[in-house]
PDB file of N, CA and C in Angstrom:
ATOM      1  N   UNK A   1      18.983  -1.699  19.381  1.00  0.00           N
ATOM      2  CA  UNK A   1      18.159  -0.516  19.199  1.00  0.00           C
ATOM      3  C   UNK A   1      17.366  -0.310  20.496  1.00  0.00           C
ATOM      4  N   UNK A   2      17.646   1.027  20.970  1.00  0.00           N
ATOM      5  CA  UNK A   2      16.339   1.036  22.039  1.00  0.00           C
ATOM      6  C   UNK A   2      15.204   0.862  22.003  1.00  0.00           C
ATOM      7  N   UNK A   3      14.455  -0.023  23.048  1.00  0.00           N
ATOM      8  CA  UNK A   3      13.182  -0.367  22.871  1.00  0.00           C
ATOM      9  C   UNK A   3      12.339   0.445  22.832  1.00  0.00           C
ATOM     10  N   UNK A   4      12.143   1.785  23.326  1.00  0.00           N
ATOM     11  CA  UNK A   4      11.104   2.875  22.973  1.00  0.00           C
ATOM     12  C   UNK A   4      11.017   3.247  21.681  1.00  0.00           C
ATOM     13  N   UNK A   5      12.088   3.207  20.619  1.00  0.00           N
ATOM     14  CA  UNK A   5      12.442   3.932  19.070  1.00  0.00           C
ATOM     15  C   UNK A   5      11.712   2.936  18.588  1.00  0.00           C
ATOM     16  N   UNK A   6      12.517   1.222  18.957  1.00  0.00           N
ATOM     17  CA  UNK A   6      11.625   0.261  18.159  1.00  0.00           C
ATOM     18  C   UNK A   6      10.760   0.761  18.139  1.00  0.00           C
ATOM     19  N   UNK A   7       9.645   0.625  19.126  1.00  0.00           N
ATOM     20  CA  UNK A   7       8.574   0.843  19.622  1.00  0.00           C
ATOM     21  C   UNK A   7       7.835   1.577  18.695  1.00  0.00           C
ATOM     22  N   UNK A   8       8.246   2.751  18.683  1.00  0.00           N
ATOM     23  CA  UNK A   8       8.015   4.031  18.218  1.00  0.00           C
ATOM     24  C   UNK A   8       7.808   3.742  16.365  1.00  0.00           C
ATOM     25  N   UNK A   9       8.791   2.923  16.084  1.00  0.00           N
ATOM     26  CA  UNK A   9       9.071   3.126  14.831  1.00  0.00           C
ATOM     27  C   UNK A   9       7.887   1.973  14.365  1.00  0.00           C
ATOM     28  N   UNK A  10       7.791   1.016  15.096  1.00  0.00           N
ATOM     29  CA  UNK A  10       6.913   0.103  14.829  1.00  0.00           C
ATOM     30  C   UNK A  10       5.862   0.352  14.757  1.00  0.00           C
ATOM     31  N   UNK A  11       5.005   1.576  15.729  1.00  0.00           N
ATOM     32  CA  UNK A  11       3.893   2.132  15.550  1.00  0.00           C
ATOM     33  C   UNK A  11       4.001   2.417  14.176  1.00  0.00           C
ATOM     34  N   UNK A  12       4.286   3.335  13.955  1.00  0.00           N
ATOM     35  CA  UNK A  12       4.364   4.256  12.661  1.00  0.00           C
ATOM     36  C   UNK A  12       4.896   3.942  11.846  1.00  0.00           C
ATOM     37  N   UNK A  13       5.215   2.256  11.414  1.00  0.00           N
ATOM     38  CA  UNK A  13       5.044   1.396  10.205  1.00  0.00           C
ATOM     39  C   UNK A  13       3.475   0.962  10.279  1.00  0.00           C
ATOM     40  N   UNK A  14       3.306   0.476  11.221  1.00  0.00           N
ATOM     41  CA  UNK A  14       2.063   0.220  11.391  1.00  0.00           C
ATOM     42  C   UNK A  14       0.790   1.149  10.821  1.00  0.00           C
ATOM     43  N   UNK A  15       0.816   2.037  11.522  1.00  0.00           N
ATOM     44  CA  UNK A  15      -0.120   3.371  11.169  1.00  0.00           C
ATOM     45  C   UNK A  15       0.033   3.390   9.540  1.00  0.00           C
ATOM     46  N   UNK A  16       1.441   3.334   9.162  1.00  0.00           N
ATOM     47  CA  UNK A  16       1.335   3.885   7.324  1.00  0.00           C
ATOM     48  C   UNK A  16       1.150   2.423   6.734  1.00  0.00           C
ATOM     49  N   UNK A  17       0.879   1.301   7.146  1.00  0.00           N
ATOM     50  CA  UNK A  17       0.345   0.309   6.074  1.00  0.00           C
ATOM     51  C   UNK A  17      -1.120   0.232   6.150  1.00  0.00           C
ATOM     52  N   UNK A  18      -1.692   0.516   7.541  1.00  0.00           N
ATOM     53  CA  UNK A  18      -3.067   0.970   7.578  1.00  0.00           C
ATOM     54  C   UNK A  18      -3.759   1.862   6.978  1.00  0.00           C
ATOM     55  N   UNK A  19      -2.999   3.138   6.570  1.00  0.00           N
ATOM     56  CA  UNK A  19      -2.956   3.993   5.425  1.00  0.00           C
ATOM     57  C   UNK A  19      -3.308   3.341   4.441  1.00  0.00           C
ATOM     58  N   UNK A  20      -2.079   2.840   3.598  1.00  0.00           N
ATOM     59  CA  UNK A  20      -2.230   1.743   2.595  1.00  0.00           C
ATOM     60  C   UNK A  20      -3.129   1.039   2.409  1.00  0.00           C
ATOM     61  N   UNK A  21      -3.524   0.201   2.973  1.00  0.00           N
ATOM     62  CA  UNK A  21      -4.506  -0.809   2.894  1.00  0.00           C
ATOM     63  C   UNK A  21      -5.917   0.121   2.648  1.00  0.00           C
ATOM     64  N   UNK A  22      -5.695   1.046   3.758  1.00  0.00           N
ATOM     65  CA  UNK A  22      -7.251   1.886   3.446  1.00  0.00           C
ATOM     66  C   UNK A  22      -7.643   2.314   2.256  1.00  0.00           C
ATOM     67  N   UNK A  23      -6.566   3.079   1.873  1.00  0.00           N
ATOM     68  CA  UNK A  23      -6.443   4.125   0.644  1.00  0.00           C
ATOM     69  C   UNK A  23      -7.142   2.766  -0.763  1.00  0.00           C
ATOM     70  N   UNK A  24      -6.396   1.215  -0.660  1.00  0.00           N
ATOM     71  CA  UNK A  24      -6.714   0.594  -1.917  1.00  0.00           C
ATOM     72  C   UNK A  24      -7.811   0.140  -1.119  1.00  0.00           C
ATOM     73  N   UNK A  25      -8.886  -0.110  -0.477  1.00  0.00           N
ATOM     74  CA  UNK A  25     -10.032  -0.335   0.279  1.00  0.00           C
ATOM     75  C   UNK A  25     -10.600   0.693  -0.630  1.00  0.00           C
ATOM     76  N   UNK A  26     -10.810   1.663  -0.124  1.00  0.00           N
ATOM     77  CA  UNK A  26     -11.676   3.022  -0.447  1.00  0.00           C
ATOM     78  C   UNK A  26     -11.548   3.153  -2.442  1.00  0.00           C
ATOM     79  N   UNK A  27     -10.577   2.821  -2.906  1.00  0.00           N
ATOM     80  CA  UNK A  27     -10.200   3.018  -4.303  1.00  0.00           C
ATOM     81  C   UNK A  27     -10.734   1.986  -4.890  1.00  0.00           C
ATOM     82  N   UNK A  28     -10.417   0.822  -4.341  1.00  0.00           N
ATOM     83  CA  UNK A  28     -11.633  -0.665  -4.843  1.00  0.00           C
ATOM     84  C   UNK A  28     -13.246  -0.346  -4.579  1.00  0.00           C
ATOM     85  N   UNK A  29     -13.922  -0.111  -3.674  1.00  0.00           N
ATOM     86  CA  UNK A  29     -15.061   0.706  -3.462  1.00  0.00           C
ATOM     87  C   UNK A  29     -15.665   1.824  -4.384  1.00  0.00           C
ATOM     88  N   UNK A  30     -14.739   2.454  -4.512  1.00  0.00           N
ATOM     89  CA  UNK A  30     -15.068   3.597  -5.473  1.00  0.00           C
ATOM     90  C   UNK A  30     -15.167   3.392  -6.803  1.00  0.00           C
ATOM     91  N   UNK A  31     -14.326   2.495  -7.244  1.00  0.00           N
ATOM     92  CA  UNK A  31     -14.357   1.497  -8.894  1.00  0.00           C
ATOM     93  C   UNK A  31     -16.197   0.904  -8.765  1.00  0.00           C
ATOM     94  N   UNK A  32     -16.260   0.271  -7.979  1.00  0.00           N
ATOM     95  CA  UNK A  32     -17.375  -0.834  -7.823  1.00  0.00           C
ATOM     96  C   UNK A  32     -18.789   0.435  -7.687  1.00  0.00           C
ATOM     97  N   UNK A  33     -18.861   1.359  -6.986  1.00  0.00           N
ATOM     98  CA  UNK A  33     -20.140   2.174  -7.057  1.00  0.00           C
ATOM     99  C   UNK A  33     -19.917   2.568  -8.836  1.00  0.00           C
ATOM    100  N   UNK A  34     -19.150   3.158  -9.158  1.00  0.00           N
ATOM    101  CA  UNK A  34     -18.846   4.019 -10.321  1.00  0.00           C
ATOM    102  C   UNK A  34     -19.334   2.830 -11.651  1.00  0.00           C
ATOM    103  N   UNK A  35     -18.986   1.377 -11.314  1.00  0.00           N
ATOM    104  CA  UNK A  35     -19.551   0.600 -12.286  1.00  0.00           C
ATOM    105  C   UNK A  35     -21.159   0.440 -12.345  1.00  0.00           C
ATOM    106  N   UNK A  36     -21.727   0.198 -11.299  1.00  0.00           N
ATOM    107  CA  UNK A  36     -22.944  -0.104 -10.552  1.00  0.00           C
ATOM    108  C   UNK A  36     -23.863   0.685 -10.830  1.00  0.00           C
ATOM    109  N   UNK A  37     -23.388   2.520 -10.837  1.00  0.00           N
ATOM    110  CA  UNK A  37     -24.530   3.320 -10.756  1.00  0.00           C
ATOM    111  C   UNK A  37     -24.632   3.937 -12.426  1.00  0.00           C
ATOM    112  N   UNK A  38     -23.670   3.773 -13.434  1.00  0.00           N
ATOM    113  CA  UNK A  38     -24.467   3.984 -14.471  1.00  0.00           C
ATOM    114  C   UNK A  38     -23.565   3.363 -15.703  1.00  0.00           C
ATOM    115  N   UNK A  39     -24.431   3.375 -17.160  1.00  0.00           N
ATOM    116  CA  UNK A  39     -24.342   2.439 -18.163  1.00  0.00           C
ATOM    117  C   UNK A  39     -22.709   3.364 -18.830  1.00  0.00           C
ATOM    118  N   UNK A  40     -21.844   2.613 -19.389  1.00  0.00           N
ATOM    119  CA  UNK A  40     -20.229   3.650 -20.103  1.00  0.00           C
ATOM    120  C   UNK A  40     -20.294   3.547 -21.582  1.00  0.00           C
ATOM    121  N   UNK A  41     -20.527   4.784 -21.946  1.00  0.00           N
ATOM    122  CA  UNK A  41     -20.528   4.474 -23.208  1.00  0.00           C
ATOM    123  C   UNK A  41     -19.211   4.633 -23.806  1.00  0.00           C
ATOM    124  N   UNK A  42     -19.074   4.347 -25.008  1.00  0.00           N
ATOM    125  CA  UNK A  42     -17.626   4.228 -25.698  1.00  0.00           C
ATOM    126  C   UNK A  42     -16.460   5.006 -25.201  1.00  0.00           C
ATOM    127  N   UNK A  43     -16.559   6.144 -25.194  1.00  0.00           N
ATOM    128  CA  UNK A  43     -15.705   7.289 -24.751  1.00  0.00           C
ATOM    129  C   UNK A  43     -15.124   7.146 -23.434  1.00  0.00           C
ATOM    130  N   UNK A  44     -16.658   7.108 -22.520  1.00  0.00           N
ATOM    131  CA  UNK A  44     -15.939   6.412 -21.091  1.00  0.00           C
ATOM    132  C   UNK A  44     -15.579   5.685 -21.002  1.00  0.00           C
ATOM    133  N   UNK A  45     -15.669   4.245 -21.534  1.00  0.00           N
ATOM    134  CA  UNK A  45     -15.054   3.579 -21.801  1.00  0.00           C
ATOM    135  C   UNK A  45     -13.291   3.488 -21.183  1.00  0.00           C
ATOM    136  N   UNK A  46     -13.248   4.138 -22.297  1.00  0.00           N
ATOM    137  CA  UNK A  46     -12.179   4.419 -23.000  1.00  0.00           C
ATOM    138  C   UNK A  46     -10.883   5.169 -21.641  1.00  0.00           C
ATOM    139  N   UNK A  47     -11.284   6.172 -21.236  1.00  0.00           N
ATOM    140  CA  UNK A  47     -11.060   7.208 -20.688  1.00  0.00           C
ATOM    141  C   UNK A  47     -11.273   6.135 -18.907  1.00  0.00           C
ATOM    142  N   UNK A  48     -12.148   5.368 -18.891  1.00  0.00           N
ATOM    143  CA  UNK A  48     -11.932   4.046 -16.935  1.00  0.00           C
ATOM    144  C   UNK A  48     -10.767   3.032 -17.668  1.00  0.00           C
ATOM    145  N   UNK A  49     -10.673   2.620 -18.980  1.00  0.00           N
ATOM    146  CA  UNK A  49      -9.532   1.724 -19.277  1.00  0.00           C
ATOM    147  C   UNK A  49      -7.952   2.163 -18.813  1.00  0.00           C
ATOM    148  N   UNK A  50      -8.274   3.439 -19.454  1.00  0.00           N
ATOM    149  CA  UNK A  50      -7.090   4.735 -18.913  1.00  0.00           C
ATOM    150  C   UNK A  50      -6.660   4.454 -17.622  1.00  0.00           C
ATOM    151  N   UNK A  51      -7.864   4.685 -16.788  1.00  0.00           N
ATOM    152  CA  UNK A  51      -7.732   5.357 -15.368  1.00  0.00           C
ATOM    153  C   UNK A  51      -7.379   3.632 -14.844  1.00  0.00           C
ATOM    154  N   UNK A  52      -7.865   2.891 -15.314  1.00  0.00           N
ATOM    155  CA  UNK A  52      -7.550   1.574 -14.429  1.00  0.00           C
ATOM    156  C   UNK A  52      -6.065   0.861 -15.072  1.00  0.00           C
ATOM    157  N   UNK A  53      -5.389   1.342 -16.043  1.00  0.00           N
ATOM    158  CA  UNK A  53      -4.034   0.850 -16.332  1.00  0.00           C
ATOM    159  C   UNK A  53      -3.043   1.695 -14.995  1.00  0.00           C
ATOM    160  N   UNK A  54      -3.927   3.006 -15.317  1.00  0.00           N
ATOM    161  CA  UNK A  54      -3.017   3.902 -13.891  1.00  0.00           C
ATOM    162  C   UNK A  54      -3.350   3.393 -12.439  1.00  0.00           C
ATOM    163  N   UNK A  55      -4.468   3.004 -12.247  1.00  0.00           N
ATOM    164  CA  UNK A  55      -4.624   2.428 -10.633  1.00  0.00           C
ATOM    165  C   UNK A  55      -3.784   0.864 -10.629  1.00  0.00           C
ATOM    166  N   UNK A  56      -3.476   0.675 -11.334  1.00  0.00           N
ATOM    167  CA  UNK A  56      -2.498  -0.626 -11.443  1.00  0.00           C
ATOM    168  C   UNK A  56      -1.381  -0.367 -10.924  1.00  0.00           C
ATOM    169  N   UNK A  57      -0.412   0.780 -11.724  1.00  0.00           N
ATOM    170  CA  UNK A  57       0.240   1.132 -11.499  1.00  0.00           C
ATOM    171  C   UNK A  57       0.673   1.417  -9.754  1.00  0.00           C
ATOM    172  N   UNK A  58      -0.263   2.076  -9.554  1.00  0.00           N
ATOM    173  CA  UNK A  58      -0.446   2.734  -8.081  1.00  0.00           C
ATOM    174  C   UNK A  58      -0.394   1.585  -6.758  1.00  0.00           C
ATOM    175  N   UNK A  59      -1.703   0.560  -7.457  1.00  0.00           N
ATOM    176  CA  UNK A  59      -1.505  -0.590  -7.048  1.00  0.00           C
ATOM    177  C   UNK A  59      -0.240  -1.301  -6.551  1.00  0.00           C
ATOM    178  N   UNK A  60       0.690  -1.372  -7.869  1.00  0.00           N
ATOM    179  CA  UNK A  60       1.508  -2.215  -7.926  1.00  0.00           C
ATOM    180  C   UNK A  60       2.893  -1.535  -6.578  1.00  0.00           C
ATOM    181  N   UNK A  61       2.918  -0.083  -7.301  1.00  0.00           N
ATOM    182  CA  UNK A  61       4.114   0.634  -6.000  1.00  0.00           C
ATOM    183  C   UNK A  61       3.132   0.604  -4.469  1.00  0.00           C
ATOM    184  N   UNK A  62       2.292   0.278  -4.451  1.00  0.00           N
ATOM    185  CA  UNK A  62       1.388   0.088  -3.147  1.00  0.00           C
ATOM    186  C   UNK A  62       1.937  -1.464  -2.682  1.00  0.00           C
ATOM    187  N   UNK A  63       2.159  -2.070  -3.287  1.00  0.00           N
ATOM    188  CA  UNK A  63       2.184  -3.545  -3.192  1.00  0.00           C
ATOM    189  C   UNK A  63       3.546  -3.250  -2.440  1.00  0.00           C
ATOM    190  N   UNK A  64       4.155  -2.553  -3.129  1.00  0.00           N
ATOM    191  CA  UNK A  64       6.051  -2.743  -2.819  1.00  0.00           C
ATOM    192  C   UNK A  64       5.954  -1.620  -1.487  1.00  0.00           C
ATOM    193  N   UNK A  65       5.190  -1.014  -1.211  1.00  0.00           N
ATOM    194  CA  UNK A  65       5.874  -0.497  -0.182  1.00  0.00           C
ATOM    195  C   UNK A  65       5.044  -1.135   0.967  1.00  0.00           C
ATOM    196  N   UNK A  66       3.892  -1.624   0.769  1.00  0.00           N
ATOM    197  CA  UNK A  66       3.404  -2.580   1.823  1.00  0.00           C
ATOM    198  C   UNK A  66       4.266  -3.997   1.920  1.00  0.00           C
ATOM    199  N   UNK A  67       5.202  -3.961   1.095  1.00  0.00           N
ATOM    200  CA  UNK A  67       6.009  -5.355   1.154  1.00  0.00           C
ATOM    201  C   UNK A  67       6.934  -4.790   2.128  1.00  0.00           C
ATOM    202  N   UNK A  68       7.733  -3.598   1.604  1.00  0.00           N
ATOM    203  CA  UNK A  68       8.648  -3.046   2.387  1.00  0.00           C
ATOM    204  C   UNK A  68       8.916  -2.914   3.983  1.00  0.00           C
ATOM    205  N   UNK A  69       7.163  -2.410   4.113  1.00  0.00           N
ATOM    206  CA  UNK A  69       7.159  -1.654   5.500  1.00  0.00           C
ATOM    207  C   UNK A  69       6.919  -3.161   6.501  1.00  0.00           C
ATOM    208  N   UNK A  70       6.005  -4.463   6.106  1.00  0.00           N
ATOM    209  CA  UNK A  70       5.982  -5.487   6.298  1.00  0.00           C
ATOM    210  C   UNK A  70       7.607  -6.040   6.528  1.00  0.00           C
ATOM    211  N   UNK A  71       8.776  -6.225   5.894  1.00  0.00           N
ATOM    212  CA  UNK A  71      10.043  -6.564   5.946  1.00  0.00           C
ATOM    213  C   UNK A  71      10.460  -5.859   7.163  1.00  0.00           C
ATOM    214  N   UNK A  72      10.089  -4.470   6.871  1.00  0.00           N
ATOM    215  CA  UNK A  72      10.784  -3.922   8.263  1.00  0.00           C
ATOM    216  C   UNK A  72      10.198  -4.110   9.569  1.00  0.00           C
ATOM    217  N   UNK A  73       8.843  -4.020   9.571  1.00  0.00           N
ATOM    218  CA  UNK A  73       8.216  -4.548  10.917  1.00  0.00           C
ATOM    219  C   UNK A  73       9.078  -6.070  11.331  1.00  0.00           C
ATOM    220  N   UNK A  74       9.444  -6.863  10.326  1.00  0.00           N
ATOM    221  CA  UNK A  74       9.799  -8.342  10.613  1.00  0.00           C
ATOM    222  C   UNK A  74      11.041  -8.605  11.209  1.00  0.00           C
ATOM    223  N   UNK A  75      12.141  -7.351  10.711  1.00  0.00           N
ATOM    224  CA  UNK A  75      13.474  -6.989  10.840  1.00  0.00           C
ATOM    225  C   UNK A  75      13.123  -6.359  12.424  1.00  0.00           C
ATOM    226  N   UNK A  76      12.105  -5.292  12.799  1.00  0.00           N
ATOM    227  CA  UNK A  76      11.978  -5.303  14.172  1.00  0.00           C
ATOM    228  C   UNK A  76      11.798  -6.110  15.556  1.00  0.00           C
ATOM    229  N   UNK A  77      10.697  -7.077  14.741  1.00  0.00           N
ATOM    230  CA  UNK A  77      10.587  -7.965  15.926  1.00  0.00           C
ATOM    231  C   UNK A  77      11.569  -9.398  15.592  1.00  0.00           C
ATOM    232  N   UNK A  78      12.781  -9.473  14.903  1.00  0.00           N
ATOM    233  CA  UNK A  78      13.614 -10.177  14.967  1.00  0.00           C
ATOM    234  C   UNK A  78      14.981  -9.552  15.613  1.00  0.00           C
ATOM    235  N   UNK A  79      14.840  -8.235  15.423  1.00  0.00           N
ATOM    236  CA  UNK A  79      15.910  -7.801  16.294  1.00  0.00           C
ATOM    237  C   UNK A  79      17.015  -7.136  15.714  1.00  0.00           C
ATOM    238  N   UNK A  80      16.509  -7.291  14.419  1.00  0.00           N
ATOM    239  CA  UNK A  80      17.923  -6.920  12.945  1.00  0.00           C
ATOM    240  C   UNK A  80      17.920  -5.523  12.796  1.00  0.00           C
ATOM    241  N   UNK A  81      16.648  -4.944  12.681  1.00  0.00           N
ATOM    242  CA  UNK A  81      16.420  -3.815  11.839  1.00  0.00           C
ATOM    243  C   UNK A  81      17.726  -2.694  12.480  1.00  0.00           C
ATOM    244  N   UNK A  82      17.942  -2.288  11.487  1.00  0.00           N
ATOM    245  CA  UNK A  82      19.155  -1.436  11.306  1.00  0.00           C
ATOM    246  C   UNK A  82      20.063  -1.906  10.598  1.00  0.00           C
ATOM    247  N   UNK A  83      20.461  -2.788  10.748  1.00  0.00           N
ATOM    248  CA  UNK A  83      21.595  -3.579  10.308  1.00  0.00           C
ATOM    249  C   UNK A  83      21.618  -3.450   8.881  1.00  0.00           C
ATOM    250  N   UNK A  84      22.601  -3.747   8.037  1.00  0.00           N
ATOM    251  CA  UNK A  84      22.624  -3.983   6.707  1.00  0.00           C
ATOM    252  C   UNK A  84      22.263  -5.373   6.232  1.00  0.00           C
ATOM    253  N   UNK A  85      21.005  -4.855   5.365  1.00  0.00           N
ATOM    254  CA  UNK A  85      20.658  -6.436   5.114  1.00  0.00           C
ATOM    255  C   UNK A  85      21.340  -7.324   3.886  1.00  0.00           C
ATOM    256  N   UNK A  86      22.279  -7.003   3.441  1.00  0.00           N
ATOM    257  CA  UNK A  86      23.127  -7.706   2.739  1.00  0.00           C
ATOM    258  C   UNK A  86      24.695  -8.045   3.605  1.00  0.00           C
ATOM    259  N   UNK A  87      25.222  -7.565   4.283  1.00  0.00           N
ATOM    260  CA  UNK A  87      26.313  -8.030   4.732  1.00  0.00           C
ATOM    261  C   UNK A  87      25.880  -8.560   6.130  1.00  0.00           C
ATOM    262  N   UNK A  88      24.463  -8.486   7.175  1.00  0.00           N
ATOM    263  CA  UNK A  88      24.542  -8.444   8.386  1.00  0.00           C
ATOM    264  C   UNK A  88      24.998  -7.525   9.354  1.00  0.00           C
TER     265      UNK A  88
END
Protein backbone atom coordinates (compact mmCIF):
# COMPACT_ATOMS: atom_id res chain seq x y z
CA UNK A 1 0.00 0.00 0.00
CA UNK A 2 1.36 3.41 -0.57
CA UNK A 3 2.71 5.08 2.27
CA UNK A 4 0.85 8.43 1.92
CA UNK A 5 -2.90 6.41 1.73
CA UNK A 6 -1.57 4.39 4.76
CA UNK A 7 -0.84 7.44 6.15
CA UNK A 8 -3.84 9.07 5.25
CA UNK A 9 -6.05 6.31 6.21
CA UNK A 10 -4.41 5.98 9.53
CA UNK A 11 -5.11 9.53 10.34
CA UNK A 12 -8.67 9.17 9.83
CA UNK A 13 -9.01 5.93 11.84
CA UNK A 14 -7.49 7.77 14.28
CA UNK A 15 -9.57 11.00 14.18
CA UNK A 16 -12.95 8.60 14.20
CA UNK A 17 -11.97 6.61 17.42
CA UNK A 18 -11.26 9.96 19.02
CA UNK A 19 -14.75 10.71 17.99
CA UNK A 20 -15.75 7.63 19.76
CA UNK A 21 -14.14 7.79 22.78
CA UNK A 22 -15.35 11.47 23.08
CA UNK A 23 -18.89 10.99 22.22
CA UNK A 24 -18.97 7.95 25.35
CA UNK A 25 -16.78 10.62 27.54
CA UNK A 26 -19.37 13.38 27.10
CA UNK A 27 -22.46 10.66 27.41
CA UNK A 28 -20.85 9.21 30.76
CA UNK A 29 -20.65 12.94 32.01
CA UNK A 30 -23.96 13.75 31.09
CA UNK A 31 -25.52 10.50 33.00
CA UNK A 32 -23.44 11.64 36.17
CA UNK A 33 -24.65 15.62 36.22
CA UNK A 34 -28.33 14.37 35.39
CA UNK A 35 -28.00 11.95 38.57
CA UNK A 36 -26.33 14.60 40.85
CA UNK A 37 -28.52 17.59 40.14
CA UNK A 38 -31.94 16.28 41.06
CA UNK A 39 -34.07 13.63 43.18
CA UNK A 40 -36.18 10.71 40.15
CA UNK A 41 -39.20 10.01 41.02
CA UNK A 42 -40.98 6.80 39.92
CA UNK A 43 -41.88 7.73 36.41
CA UNK A 44 -38.39 9.01 35.77
CA UNK A 45 -37.31 6.43 36.98
CA UNK A 46 -38.65 4.45 34.81
CA UNK A 47 -38.31 6.37 31.56
CA UNK A 48 -33.46 6.78 32.66
CA UNK A 49 -33.95 2.75 33.05
CA UNK A 50 -35.27 3.04 29.40
CA UNK A 51 -32.75 5.42 28.24
CA UNK A 52 -29.81 3.49 29.93
CA UNK A 53 -30.80 -0.15 28.43
CA UNK A 54 -30.51 2.05 25.06
CA UNK A 55 -27.07 3.72 25.91
CA UNK A 56 -25.89 0.13 26.37
CA UNK A 57 -26.83 -0.70 23.37
CA UNK A 58 -24.98 2.23 21.73
CA UNK A 59 -22.27 1.45 24.03
CA UNK A 60 -21.93 -1.93 23.05
CA UNK A 61 -21.88 -1.14 18.81
CA UNK A 62 -19.34 1.65 20.10
CA UNK A 63 -17.27 -1.05 21.60
CA UNK A 64 -17.26 -3.01 18.15
CA UNK A 65 -16.39 -0.39 16.05
CA UNK A 66 -13.66 0.94 18.34
CA UNK A 67 -12.51 -2.74 18.24
CA UNK A 68 -12.71 -2.61 14.53
CA UNK A 69 -11.03 0.61 13.71
CA UNK A 70 -8.23 -0.50 16.48
CA UNK A 71 -7.72 -4.03 14.22
CA UNK A 72 -7.31 -1.93 11.33
CA UNK A 73 -4.89 0.61 12.63
CA UNK A 74 -2.90 -2.82 13.73
CA UNK A 75 -3.33 -4.40 10.16
CA UNK A 76 -1.63 -0.91 9.10
CA UNK A 77 1.27 -0.76 11.02
CA UNK A 78 1.88 -4.52 10.39
CA UNK A 79 1.70 -4.08 6.86
CA UNK A 80 -1.46 -6.41 6.08
CA UNK A 81 -4.21 -4.06 5.82
CA UNK A 82 -5.89 -4.74 2.64
CA UNK A 83 -5.38 -8.09 2.42
CA UNK A 84 -8.05 -10.63 3.19
CA UNK A 85 -8.03 -11.47 6.61
CA UNK A 86 -9.14 -14.94 6.37
CA UNK A 87 -7.19 -16.38 3.48
CA UNK A 88 -4.04 -13.80 3.71
Amino acid sequence: MNPVVRDALAQELLRQRAVLVGEAADTEADLHTLAEDREIELEERAQEECAARLLVQFDDRDKHELAEIDASLRRLAEGSYGGCERCG
